[in-house]
C-alpha atoms as a PDB file:
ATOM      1  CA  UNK A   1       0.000   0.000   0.000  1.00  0.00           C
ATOM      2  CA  UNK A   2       3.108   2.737   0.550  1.00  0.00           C
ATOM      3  CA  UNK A   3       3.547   2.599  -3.080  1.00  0.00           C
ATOM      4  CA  UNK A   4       0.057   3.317  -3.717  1.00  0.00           C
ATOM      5  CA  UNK A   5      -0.595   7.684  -3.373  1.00  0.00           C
ATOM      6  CA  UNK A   6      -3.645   8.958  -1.714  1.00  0.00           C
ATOM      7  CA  UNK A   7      -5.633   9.051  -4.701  1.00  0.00           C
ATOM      8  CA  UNK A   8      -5.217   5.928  -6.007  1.00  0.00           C
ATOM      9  CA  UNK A   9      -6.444   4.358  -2.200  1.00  0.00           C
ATOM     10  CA  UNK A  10      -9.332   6.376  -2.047  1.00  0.00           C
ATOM     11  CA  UNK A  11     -10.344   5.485  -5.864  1.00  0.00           C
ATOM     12  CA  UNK A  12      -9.768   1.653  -4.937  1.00  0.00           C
ATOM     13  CA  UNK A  13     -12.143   2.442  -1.705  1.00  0.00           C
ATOM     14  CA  UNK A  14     -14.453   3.997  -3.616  1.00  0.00           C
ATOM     15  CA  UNK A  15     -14.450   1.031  -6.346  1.00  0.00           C
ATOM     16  CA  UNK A  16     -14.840  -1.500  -3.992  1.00  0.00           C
ATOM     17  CA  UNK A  17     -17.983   0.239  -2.472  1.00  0.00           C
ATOM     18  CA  UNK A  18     -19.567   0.251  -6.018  1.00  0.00           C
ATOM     19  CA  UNK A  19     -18.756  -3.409  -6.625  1.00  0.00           C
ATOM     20  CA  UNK A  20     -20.196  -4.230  -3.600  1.00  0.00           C
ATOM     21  CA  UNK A  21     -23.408  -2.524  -3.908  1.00  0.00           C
ATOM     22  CA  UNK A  22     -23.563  -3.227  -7.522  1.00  0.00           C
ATOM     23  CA  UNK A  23     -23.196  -7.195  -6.283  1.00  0.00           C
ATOM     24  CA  UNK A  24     -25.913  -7.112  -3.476  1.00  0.00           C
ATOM     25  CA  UNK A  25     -28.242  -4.911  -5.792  1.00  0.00           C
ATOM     26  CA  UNK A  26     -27.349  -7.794  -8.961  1.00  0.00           C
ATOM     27  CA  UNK A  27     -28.407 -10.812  -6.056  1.00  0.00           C
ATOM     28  CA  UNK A  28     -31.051  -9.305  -3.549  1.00  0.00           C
ATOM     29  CA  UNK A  29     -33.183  -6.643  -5.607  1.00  0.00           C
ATOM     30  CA  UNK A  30     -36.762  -8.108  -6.719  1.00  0.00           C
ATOM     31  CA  UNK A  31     -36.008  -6.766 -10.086  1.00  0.00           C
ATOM     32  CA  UNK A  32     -32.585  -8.822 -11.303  1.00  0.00           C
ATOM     33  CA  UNK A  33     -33.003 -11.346 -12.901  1.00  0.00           C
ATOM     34  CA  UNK A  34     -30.360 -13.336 -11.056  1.00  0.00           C
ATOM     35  CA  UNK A  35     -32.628 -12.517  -8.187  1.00  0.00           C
ATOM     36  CA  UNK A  36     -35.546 -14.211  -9.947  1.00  0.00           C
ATOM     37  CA  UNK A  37     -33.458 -17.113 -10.712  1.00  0.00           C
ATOM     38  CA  UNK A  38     -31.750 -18.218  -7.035  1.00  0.00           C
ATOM     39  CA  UNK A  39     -35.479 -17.563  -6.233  1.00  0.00           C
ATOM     40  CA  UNK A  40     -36.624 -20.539  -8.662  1.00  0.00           C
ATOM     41  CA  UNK A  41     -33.926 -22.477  -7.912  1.00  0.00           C
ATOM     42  CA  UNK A  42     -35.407 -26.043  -5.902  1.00  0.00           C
ATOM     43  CA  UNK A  43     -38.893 -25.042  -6.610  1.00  0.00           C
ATOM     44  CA  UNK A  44     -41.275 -26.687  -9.097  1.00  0.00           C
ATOM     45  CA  UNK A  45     -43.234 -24.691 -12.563  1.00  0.00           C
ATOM     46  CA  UNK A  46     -46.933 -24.065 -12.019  1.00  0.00           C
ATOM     47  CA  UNK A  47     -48.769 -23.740 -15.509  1.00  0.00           C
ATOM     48  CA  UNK A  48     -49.369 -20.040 -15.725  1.00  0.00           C
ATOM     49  CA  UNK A  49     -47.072 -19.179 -12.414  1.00  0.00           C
ATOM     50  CA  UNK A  50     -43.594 -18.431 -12.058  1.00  0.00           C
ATOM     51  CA  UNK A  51     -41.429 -18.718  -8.854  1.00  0.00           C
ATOM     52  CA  UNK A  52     -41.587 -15.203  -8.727  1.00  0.00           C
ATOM     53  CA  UNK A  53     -45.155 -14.346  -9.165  1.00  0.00           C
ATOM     54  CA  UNK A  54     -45.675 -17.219  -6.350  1.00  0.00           C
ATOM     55  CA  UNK A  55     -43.077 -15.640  -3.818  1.00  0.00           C
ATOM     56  CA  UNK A  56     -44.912 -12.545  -4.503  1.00  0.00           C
ATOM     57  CA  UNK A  57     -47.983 -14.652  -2.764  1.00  0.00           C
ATOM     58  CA  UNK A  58     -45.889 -16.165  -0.028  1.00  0.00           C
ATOM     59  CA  UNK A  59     -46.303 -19.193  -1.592  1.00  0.00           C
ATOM     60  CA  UNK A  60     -43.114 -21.862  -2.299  1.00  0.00           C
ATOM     61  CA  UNK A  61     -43.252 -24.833  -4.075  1.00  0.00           C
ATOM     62  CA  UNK A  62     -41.227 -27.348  -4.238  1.00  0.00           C
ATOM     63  CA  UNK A  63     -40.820 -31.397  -4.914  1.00  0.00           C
ATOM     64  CA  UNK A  64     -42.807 -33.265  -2.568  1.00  0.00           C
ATOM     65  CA  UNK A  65     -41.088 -36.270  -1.094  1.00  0.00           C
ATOM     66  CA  UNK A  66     -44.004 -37.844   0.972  1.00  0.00           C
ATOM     67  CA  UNK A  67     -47.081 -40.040  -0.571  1.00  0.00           C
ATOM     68  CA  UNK A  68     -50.426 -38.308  -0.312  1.00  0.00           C
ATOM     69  CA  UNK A  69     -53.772 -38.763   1.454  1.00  0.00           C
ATOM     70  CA  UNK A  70     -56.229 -37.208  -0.743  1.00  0.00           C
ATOM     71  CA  UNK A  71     -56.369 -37.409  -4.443  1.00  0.00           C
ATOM     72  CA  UNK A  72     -55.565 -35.349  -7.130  1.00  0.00           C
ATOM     73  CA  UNK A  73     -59.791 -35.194  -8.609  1.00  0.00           C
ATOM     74  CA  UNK A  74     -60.251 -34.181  -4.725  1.00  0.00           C
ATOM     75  CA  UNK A  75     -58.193 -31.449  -4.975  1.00  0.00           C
ATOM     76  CA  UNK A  76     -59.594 -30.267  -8.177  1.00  0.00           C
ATOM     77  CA  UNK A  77     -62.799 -30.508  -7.441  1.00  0.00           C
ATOM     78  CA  UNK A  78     -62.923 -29.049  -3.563  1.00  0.00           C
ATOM     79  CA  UNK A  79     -60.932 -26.071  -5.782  1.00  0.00           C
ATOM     80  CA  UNK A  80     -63.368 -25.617  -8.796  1.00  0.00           C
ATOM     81  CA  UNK A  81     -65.702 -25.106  -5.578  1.00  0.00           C
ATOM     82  CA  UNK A  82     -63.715 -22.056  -4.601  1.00  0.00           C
ATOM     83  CA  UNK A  83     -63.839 -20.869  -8.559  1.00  0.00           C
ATOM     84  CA  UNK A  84     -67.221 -22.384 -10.581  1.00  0.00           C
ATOM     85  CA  UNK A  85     -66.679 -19.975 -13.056  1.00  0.00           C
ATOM     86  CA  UNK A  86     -62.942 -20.624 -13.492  1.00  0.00           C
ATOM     87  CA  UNK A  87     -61.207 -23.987 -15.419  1.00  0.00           C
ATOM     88  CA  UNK A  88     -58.228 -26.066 -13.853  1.00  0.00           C
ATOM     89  CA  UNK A  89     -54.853 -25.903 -15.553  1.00  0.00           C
ATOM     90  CA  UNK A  90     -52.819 -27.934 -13.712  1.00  0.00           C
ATOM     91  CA  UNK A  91     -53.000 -30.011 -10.400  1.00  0.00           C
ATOM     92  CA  UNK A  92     -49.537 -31.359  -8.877  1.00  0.00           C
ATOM     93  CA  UNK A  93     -48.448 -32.509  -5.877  1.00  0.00           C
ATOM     94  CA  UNK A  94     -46.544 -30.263  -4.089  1.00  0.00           C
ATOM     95  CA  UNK A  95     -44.055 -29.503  -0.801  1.00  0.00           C
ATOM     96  CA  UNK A  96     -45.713 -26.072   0.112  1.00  0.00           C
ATOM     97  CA  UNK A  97     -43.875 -23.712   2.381  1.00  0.00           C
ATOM     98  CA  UNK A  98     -45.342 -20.221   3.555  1.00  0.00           C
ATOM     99  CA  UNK A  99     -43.028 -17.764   3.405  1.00  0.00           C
ATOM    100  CA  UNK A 100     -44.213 -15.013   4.677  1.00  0.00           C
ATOM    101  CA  UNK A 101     -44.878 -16.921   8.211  1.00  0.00           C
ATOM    102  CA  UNK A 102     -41.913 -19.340   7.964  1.00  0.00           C
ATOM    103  CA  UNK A 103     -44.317 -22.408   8.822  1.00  0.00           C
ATOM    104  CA  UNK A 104     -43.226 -25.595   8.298  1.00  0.00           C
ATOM    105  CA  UNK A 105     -43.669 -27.523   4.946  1.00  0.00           C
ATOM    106  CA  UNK A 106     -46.936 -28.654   3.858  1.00  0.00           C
ATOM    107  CA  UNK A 107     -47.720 -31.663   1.659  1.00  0.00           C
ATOM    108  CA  UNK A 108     -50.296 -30.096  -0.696  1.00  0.00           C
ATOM    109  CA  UNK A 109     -51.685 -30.222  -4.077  1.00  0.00           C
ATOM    110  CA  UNK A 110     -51.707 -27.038  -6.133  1.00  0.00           C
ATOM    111  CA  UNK A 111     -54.139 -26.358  -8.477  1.00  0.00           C
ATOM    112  CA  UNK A 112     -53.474 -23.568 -11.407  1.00  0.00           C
ATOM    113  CA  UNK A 113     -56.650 -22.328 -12.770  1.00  0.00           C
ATOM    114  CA  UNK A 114     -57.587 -19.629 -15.256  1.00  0.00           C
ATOM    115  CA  UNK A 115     -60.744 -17.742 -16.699  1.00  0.00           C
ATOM    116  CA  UNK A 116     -61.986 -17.137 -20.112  1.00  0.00           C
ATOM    117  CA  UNK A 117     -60.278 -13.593 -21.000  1.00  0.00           C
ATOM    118  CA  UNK A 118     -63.521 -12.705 -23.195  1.00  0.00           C
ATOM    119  CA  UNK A 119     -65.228 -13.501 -19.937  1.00  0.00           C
ATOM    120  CA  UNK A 120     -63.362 -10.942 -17.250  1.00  0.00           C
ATOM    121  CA  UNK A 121     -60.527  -9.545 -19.900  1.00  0.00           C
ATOM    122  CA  UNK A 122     -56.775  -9.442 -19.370  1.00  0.00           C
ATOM    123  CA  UNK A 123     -54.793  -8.299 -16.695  1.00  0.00           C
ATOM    124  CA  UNK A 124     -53.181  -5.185 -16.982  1.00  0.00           C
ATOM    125  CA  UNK A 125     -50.156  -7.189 -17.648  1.00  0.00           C
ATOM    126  CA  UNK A 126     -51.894  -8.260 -20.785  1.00  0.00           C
ATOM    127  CA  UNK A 127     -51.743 -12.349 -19.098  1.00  0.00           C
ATOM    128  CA  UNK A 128     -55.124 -14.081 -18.737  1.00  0.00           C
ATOM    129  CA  UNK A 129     -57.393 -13.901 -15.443  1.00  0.00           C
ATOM    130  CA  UNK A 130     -55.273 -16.733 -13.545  1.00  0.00           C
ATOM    131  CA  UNK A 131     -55.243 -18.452  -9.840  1.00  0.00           C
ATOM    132  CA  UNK A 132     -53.944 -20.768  -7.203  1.00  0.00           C
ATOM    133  CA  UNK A 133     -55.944 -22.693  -5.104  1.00  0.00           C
ATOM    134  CA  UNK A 134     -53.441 -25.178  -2.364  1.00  0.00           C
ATOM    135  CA  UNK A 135     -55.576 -27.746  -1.055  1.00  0.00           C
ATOM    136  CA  UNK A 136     -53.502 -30.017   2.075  1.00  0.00           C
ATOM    137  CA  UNK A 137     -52.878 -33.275   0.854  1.00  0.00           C
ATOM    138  CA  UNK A 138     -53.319 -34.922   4.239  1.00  0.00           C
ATOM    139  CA  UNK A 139     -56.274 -33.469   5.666  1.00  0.00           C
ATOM    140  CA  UNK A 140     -58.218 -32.153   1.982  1.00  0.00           C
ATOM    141  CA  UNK A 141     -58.683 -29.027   3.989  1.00  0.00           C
ATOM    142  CA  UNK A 142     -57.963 -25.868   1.662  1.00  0.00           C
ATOM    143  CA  UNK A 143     -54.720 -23.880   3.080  1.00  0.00           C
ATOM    144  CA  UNK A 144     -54.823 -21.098   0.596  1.00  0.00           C
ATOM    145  CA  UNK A 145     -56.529 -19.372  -2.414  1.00  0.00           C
ATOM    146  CA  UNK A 146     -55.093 -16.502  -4.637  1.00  0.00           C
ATOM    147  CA  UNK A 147     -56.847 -15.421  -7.116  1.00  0.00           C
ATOM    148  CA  UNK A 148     -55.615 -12.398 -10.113  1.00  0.00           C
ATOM    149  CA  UNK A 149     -58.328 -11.118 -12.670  1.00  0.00           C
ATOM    150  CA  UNK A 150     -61.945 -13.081 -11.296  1.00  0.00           C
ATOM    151  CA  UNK A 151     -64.550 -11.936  -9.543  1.00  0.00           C
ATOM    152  CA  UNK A 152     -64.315 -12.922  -5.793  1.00  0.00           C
ATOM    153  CA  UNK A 153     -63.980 -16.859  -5.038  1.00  0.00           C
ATOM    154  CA  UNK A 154     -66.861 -18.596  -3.326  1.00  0.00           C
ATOM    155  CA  UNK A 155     -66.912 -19.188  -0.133  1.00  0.00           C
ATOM    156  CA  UNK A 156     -65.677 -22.976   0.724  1.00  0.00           C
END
C-alpha cells in the first residue's frame, strides 16, 4: 500500500464500495433477474405461475417427497368449488412452504386455474385472469386461495 498515493487508495475504496453494492443490488433486488433465478432455484413450474409471481404470494413450491392422502380429482374438485366460473390448468403434488410466516412444509396439491379472457378480460399485464388454489394433501382441507383477474372466489 506505501507505493500506492492517496488518490489511487481512495479510488480503490471507492471502487470496492460500487462493486459491492452493484453485487448485493445484482443478487437481492426483486427486479434482477439473477434474483428471480436463485429464487426458482429447488422449486417446481406451475402452468401459468412463475417462482416469482408465487413468492410474490408467499407461496413456495417445491418437490414433494411424501405419498399423499387425498387425491388429485379431490383437490380439483374441492378447488373448482372455490372458482365455478374458473377452469383447472394444472393439479400437482406439491411440498408447500409459507413464506411469509416461515411455517413448516406442507404436503399439498396445487391447483393452477384460469378464466376465459372474453369472460373478465386481461390483466393489466396483458396475461389471462389466472389463480392458485393449495388444497392439504393430508387433511383435503384448503390452506390457501389466490386469485388475479376473477370476480371474488366462493366461499368454501
Amino acid at each position: 500500500m506505501r507505493s500506492l498515493n492517496r488518490y489511487q487508495i481512495a479510488i480503490l475504496l471507492a471502487a470496492m464500495v460500487v462493486v459491492t453494492w452493484g453485487a448485493l443490488f445484482i443478487v437481492y433486488d426483486y427486479r434482477s433477474p439473477v434474483s428471480h433465478f436463485l429464487r426458482g432455484v429447488g422449486t417446481v413450474d406451475l402452468d401459468g405461475w412463475s417462482a416469482y409471481d408465487l413468492d410474490l404470494q408467499c407461496v413456495r413450491l417445491e418437490e414433494p417427497h411424501i405419498t399423499p392422502v387425498t387425491t388429485a380429482q379431490y383437490a380439483a374438485a374441492l378447488a373448482q368449488k372455490a372458482h365455478p366460473t374458473g377452469y383447472v390448468r394444472e393439479v400437482r403434488l406439491v411440498t408447500f412452504r409459507d413464506t411469509c410466516s416461515k411455517s413448516g412444509p406442507r404436503l399439498a396439491w396445487a391447483v393452477a386455474f384460469a378464466w376465459p379472457v372474453d369472460s373478465f378480460g386481461p390483466l393489466p399485464t396483458g396475461e389471462p385472469p389466472r389463480g392458485i388454489v393449495l388444497v392439504d394433501a393430508v387433511t383435503g382441507k384448503l390452506i390457501a386461495n389466490h386469485a388475479e383477474g376473477p370476480p371474488e372466489p366462493s366461499p368454501t
